[in-house]
N, C-alpha and C. Protein backbone atom coordinates (compact mmCIF):
# COMPACT_ATOMS: atom_id res chain seq x y z
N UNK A 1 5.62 4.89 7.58
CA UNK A 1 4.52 5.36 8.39
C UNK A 1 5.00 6.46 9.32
N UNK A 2 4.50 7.78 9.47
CA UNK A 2 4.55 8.24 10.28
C UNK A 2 4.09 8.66 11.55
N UNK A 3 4.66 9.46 12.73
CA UNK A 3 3.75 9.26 14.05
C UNK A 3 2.29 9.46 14.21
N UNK A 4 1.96 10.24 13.01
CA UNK A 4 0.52 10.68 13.70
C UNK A 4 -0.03 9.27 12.98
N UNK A 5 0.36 8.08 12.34
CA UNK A 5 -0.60 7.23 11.77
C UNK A 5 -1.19 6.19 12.89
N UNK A 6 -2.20 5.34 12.66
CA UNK A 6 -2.47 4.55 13.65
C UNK A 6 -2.75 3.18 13.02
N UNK A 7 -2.26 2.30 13.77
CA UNK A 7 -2.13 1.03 12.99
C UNK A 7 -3.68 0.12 13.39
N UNK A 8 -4.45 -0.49 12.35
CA UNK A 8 -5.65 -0.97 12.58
C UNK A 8 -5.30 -2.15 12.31
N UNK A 9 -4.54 -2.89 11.69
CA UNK A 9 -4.45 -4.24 11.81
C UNK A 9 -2.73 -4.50 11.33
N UNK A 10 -2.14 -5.50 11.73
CA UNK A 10 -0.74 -5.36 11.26
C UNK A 10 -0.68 -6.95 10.89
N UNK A 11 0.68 -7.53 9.93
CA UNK A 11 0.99 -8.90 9.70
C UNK A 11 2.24 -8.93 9.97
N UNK A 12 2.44 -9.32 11.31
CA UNK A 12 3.54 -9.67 12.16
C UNK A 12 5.01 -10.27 11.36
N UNK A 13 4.00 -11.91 10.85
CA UNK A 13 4.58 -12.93 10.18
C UNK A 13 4.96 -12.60 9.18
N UNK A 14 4.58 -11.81 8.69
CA UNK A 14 5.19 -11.34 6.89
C UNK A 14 6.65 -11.01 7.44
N UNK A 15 7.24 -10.58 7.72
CA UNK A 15 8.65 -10.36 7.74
C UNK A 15 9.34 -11.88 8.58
N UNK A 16 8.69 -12.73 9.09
CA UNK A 16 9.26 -13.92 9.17
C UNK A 16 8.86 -15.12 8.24
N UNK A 17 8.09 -14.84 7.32
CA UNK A 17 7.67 -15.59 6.35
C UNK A 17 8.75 -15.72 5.21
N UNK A 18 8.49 -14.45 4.94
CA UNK A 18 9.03 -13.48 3.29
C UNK A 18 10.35 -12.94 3.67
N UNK A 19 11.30 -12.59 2.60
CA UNK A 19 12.14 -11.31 2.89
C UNK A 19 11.27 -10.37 2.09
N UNK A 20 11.38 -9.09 2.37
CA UNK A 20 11.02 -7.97 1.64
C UNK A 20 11.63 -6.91 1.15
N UNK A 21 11.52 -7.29 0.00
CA UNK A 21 12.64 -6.21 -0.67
C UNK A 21 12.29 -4.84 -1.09
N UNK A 22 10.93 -5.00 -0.96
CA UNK A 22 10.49 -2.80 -0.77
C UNK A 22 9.02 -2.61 -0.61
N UNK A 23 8.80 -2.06 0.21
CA UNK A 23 7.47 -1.26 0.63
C UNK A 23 7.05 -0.33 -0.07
N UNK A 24 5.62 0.25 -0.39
CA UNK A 24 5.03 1.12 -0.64
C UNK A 24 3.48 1.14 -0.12
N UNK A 25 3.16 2.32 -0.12
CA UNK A 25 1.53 3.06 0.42
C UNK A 25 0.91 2.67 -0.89
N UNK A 26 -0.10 2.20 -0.51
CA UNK A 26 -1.78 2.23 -1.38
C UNK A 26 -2.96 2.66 -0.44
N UNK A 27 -3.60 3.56 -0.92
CA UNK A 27 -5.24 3.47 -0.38
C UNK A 27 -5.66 2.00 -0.95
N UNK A 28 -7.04 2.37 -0.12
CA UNK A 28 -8.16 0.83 -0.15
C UNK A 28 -9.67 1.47 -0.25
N UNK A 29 -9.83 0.79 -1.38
CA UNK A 29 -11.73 1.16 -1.16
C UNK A 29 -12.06 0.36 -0.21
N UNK A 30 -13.28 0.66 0.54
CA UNK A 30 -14.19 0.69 1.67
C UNK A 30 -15.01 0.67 1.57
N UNK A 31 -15.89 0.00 2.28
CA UNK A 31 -17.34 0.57 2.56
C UNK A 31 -17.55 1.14 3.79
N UNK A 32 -18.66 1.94 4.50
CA UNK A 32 -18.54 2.54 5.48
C UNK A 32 -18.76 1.18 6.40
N UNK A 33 -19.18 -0.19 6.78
CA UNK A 33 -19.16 -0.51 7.96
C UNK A 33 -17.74 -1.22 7.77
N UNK A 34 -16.67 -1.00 7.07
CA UNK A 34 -15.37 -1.84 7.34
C UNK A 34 -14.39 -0.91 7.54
N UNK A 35 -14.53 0.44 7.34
CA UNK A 35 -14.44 1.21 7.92
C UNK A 35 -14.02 1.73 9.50
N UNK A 36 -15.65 1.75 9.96
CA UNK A 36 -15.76 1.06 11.59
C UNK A 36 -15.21 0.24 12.34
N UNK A 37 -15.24 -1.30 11.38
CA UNK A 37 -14.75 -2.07 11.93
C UNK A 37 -13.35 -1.82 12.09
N UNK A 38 -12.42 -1.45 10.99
CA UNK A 38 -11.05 -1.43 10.93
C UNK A 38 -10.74 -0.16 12.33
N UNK A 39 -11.57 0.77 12.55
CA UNK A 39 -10.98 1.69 13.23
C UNK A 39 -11.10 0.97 15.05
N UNK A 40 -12.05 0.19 15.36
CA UNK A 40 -12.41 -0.80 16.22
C UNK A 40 -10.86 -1.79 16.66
N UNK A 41 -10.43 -1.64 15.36
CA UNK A 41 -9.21 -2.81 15.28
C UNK A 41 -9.28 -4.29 15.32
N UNK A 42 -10.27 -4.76 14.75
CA UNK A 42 -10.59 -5.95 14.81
C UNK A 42 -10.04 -6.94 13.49
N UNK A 43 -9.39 -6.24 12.23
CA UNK A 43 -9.33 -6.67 11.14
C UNK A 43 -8.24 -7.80 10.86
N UNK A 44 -8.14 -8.79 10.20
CA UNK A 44 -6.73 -9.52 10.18
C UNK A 44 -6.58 -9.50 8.93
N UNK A 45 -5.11 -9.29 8.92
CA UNK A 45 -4.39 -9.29 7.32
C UNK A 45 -3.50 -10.92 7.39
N UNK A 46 -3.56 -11.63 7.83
CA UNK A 46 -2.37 -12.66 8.10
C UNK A 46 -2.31 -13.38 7.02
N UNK A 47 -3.63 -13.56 6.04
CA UNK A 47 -3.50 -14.93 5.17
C UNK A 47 -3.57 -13.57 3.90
N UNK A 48 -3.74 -12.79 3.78
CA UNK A 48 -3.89 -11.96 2.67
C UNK A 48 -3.13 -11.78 2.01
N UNK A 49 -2.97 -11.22 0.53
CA UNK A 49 -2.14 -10.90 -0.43
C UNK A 49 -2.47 -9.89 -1.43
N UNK A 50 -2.03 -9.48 -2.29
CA UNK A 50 -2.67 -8.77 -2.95
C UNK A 50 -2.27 -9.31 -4.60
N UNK A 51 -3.38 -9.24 -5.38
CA UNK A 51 -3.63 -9.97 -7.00
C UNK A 51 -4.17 -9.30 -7.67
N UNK A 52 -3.68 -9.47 -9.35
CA UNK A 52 -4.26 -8.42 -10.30
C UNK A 52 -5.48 -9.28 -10.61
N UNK A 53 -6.40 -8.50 -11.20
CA UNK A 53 -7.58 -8.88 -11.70
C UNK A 53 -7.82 -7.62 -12.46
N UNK A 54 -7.65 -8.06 -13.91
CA UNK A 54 -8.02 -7.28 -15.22
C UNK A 54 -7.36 -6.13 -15.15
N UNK A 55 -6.15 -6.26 -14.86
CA UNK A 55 -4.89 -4.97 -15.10
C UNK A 55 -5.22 -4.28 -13.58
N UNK A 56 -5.68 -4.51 -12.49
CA UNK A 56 -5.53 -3.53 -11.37
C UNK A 56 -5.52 -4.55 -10.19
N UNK A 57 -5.11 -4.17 -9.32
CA UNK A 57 -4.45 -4.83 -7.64
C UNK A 57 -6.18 -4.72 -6.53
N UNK A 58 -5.91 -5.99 -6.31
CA UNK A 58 -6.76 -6.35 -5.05
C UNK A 58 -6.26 -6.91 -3.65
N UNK A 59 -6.63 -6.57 -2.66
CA UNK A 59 -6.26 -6.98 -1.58
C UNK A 59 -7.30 -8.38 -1.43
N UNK A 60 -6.44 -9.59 -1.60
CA UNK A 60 -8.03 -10.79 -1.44
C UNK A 60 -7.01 -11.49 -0.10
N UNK A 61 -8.24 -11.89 0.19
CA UNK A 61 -8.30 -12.46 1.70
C UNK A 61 -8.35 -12.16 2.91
N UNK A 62 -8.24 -10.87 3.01
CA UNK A 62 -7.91 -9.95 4.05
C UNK A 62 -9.72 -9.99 5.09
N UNK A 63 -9.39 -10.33 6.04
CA UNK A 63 -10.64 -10.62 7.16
C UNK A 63 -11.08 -9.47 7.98
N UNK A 64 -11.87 -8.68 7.41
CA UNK A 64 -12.64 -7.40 8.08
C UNK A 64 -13.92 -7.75 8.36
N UNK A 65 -14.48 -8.10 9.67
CA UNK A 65 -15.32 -9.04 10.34
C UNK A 65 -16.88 -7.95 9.72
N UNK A 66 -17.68 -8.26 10.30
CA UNK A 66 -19.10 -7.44 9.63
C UNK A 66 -18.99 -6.81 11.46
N UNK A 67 -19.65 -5.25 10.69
CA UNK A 67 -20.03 -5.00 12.13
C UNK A 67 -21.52 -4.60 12.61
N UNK A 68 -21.36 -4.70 13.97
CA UNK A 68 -22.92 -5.90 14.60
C UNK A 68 -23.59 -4.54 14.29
N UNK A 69 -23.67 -3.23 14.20
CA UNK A 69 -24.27 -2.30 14.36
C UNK A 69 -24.98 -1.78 12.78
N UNK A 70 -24.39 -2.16 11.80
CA UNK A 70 -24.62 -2.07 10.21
C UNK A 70 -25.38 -3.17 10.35
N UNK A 71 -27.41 -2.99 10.23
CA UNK A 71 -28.17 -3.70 9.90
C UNK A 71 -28.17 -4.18 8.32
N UNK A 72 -29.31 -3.74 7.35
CA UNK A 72 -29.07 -4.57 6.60
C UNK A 72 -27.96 -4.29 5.18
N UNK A 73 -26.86 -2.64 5.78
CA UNK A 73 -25.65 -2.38 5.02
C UNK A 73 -24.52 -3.06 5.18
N UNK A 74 -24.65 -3.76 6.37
CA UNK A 74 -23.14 -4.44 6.14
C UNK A 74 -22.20 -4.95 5.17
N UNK A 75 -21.16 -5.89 5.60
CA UNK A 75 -20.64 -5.99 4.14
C UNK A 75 -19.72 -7.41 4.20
N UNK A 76 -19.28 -8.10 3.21
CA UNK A 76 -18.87 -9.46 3.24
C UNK A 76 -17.68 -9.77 3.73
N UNK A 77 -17.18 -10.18 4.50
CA UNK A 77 -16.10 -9.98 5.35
C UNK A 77 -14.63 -10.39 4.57
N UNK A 78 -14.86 -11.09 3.88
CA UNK A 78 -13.85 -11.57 3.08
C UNK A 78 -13.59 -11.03 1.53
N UNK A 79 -14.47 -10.14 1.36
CA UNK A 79 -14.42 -9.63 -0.29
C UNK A 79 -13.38 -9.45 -0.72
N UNK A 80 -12.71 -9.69 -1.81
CA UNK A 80 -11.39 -8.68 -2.53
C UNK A 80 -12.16 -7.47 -2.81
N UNK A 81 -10.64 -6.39 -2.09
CA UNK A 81 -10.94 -5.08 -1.81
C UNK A 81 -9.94 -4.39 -2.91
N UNK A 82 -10.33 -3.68 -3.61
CA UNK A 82 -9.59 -2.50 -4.75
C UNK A 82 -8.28 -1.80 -4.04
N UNK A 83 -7.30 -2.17 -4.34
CA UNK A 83 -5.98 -0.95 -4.23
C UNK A 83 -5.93 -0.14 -5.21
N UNK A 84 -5.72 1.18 -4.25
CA UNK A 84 -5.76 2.23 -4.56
C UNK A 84 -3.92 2.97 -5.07
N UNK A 85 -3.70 3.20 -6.57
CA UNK A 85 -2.10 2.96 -6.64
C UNK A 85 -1.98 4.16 -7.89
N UNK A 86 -0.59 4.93 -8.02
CA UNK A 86 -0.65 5.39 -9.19
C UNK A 86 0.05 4.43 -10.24
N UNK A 87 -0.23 4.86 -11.39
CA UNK A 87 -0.14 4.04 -12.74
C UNK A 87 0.97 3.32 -12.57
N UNK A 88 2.13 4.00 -12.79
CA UNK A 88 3.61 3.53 -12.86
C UNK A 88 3.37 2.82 -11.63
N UNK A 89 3.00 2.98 -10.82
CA UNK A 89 3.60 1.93 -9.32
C UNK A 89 3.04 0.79 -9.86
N UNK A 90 1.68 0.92 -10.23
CA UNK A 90 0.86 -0.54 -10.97
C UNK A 90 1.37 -1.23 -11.67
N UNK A 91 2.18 -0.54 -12.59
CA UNK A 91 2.51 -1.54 -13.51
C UNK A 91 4.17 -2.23 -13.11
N UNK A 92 4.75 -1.22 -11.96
CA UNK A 92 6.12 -2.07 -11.56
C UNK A 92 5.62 -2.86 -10.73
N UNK A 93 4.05 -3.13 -10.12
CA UNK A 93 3.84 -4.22 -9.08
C UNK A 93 3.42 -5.10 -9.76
N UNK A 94 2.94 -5.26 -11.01
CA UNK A 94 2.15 -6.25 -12.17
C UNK A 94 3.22 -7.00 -12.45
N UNK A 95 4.17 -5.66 -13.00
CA UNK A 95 5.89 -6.42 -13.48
C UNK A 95 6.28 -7.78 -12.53
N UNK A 96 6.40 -7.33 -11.28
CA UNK A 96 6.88 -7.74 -10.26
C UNK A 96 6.20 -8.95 -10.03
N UNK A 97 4.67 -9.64 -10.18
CA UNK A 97 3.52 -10.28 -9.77
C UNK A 97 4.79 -11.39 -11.04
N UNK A 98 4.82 -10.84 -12.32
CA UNK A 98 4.66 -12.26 -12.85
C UNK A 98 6.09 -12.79 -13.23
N UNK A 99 6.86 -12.21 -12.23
CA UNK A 99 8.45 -12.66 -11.98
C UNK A 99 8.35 -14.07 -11.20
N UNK A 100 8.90 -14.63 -11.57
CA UNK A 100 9.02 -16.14 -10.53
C UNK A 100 9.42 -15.76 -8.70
N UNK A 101 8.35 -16.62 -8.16
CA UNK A 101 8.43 -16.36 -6.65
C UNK A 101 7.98 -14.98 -6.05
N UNK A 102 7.73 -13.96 -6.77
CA UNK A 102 7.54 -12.79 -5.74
C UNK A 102 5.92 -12.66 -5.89
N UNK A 103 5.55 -11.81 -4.65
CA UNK A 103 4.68 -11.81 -4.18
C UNK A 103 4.04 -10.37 -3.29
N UNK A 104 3.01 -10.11 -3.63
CA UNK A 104 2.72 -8.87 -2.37
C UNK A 104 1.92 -9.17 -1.29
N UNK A 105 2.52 -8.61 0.20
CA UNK A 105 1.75 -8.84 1.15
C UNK A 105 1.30 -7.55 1.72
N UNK A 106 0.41 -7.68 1.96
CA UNK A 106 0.66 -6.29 3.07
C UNK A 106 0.95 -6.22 4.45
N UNK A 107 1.34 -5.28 4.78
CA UNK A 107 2.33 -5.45 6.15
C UNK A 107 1.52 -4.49 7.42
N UNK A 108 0.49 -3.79 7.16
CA UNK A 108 -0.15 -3.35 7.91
C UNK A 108 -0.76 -2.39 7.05
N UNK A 109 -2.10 -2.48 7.76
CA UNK A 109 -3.82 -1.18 7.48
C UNK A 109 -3.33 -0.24 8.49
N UNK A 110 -3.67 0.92 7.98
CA UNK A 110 -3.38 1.85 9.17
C UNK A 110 -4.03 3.38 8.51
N UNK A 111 -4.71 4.01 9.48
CA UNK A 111 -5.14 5.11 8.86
C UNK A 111 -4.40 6.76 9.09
N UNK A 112 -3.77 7.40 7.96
CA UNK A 112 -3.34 8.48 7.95
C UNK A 112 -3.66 9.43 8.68
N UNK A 113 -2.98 10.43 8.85
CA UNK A 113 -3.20 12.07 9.42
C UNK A 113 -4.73 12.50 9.24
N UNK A 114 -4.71 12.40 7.90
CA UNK A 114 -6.55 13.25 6.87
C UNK A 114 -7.10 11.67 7.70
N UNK A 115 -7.70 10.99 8.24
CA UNK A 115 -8.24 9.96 8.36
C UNK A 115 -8.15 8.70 7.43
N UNK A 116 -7.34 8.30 6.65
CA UNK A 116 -7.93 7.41 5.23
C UNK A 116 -7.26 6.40 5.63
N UNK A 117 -7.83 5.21 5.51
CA UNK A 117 -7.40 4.13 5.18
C UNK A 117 -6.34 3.71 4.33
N UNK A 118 -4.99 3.26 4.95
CA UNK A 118 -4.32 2.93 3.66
C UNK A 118 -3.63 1.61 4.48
N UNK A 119 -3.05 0.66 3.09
CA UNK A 119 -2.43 -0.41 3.86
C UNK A 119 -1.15 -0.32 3.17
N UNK A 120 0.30 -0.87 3.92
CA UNK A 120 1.36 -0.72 3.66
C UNK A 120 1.47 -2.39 2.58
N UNK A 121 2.00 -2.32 1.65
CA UNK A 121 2.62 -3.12 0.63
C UNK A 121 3.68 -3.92 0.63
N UNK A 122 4.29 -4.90 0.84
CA UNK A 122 5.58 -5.11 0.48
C UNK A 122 5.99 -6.36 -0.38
N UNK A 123 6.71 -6.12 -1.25
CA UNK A 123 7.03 -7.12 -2.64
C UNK A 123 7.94 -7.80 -1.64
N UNK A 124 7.43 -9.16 -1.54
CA UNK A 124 8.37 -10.23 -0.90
C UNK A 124 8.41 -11.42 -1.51
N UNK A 125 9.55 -11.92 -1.32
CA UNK A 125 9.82 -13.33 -1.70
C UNK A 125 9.88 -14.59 -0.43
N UNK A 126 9.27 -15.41 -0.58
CA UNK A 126 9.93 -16.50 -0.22
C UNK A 126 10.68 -17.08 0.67
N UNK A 127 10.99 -17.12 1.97
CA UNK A 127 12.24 -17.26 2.88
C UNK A 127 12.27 -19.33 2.89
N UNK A 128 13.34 -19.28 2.36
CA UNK A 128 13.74 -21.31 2.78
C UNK A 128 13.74 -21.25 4.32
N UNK A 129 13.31 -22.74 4.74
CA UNK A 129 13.12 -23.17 6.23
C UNK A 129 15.01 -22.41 7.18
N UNK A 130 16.17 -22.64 6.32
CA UNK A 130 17.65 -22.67 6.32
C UNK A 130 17.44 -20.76 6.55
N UNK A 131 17.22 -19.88 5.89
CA UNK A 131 16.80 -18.62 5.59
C UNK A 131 16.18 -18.24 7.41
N UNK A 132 15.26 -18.80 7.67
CA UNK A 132 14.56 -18.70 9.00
C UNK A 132 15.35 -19.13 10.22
N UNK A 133 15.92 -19.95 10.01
CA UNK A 133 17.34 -20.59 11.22
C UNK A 133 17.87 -19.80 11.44
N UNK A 134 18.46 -18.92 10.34
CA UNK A 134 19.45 -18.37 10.50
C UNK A 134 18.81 -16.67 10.62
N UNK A 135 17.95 -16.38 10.54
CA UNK A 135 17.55 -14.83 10.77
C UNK A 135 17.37 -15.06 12.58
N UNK A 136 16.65 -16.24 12.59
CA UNK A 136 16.34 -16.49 14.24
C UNK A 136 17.87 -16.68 15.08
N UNK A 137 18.85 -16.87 14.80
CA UNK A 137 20.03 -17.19 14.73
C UNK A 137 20.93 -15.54 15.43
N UNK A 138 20.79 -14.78 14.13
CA UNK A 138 21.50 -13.61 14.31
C UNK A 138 20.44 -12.24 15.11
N UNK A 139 18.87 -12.72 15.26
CA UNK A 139 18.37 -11.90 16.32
C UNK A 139 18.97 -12.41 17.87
N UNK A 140 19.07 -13.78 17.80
CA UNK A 140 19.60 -14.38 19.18
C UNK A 140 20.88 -13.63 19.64
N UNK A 141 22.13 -13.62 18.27
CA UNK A 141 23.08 -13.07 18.65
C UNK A 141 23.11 -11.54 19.45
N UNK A 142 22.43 -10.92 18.11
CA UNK A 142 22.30 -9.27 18.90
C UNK A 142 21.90 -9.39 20.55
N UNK A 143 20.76 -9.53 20.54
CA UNK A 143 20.54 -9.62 21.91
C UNK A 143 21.25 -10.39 23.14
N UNK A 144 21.90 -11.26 22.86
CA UNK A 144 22.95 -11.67 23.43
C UNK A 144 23.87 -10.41 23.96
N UNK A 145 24.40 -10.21 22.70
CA UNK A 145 25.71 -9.12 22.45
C UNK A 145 26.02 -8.06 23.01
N UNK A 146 23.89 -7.53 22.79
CA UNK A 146 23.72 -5.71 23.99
C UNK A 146 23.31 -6.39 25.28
N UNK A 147 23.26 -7.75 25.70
CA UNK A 147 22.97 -7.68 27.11
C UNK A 147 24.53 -8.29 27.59
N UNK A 148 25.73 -8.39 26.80
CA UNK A 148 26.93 -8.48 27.16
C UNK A 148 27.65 -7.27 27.65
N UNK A 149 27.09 -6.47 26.64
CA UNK A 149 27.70 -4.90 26.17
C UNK A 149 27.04 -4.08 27.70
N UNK A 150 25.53 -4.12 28.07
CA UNK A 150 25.24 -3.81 29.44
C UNK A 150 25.91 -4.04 30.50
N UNK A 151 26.13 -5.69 30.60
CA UNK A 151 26.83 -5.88 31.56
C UNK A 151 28.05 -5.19 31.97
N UNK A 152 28.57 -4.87 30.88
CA UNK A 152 30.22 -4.23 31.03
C UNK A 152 30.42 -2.75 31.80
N UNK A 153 28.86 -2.35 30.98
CA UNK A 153 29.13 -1.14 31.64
C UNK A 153 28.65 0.10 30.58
């Protein structure tokens, strides 16, 4: 992501859930009131994932609330939403879908420079309860370490 992007909804927990072993950009179809809503910042990605359905990637679960101002256009807050991907990336994320344990989350909606909606991707696996001890473990250390390293001087 770069500076001019702006983040409309992010999933914190995915990197304490999952490890992630690589990111990539997709657009997202839209409708215009989720749109709104997403630029509002109201959207949650936390339980979401993304799944093929008939050879192409959906974002399902992802919670983009209805907004109060879209009378009778609004739109279903929970729909699976179309990712937007080129070919080859599709088919190394399909590859990837039906490998044992991996999984795509997305790691944050955020809209580009040109305005567009896109959400960040990342093929993750799995973290054991032992996996989480120990990541919580060696953030403890660092911070330990640079507020040792301050002290000194």
């Amino acid at each position: 992501m770069r500076a001019g992007d702006r983040y409309a909804a992010q999933n914190r927990r995915a990197r304490h859930d999952y490890l992630i072993e690589d990111t990539l950009e997709a657009g997202l179809v839209l409708q215009g009131s989720e749109v709104k809503v997403l630029r509002t910042g109201q959207a949650s990605i936390a339980e979401a994932y993304a799944d093929a359905q008939a050879g192409e990637l959906f974002l399902v679960n992802a919670n983009i609330p209805e907004y109060k101002a879209a009378n009778r256009f609004g739109h279903e807050p929970r729909r699976p939403r179309k990712l937007l991907l080129h070919r080859k990336e599709m088919a190394r994320l399909l590859g990837a879908i039906r490998r044992e344990g991996v999984t795509i989350v997305p790691l944050s909606i955020y809209f580009n420079e040109r305005g567009r909606a896109k959400v960040e991707l990342g093929l993750a696996k799995g973290k054991k309860m032992a996996d989480k001890r120990q990541a919580e473990k060696d953030r403890s250390w660092q911070r330990d370490k640079a507020r040792i390293m301050r002290a000194r001087g």
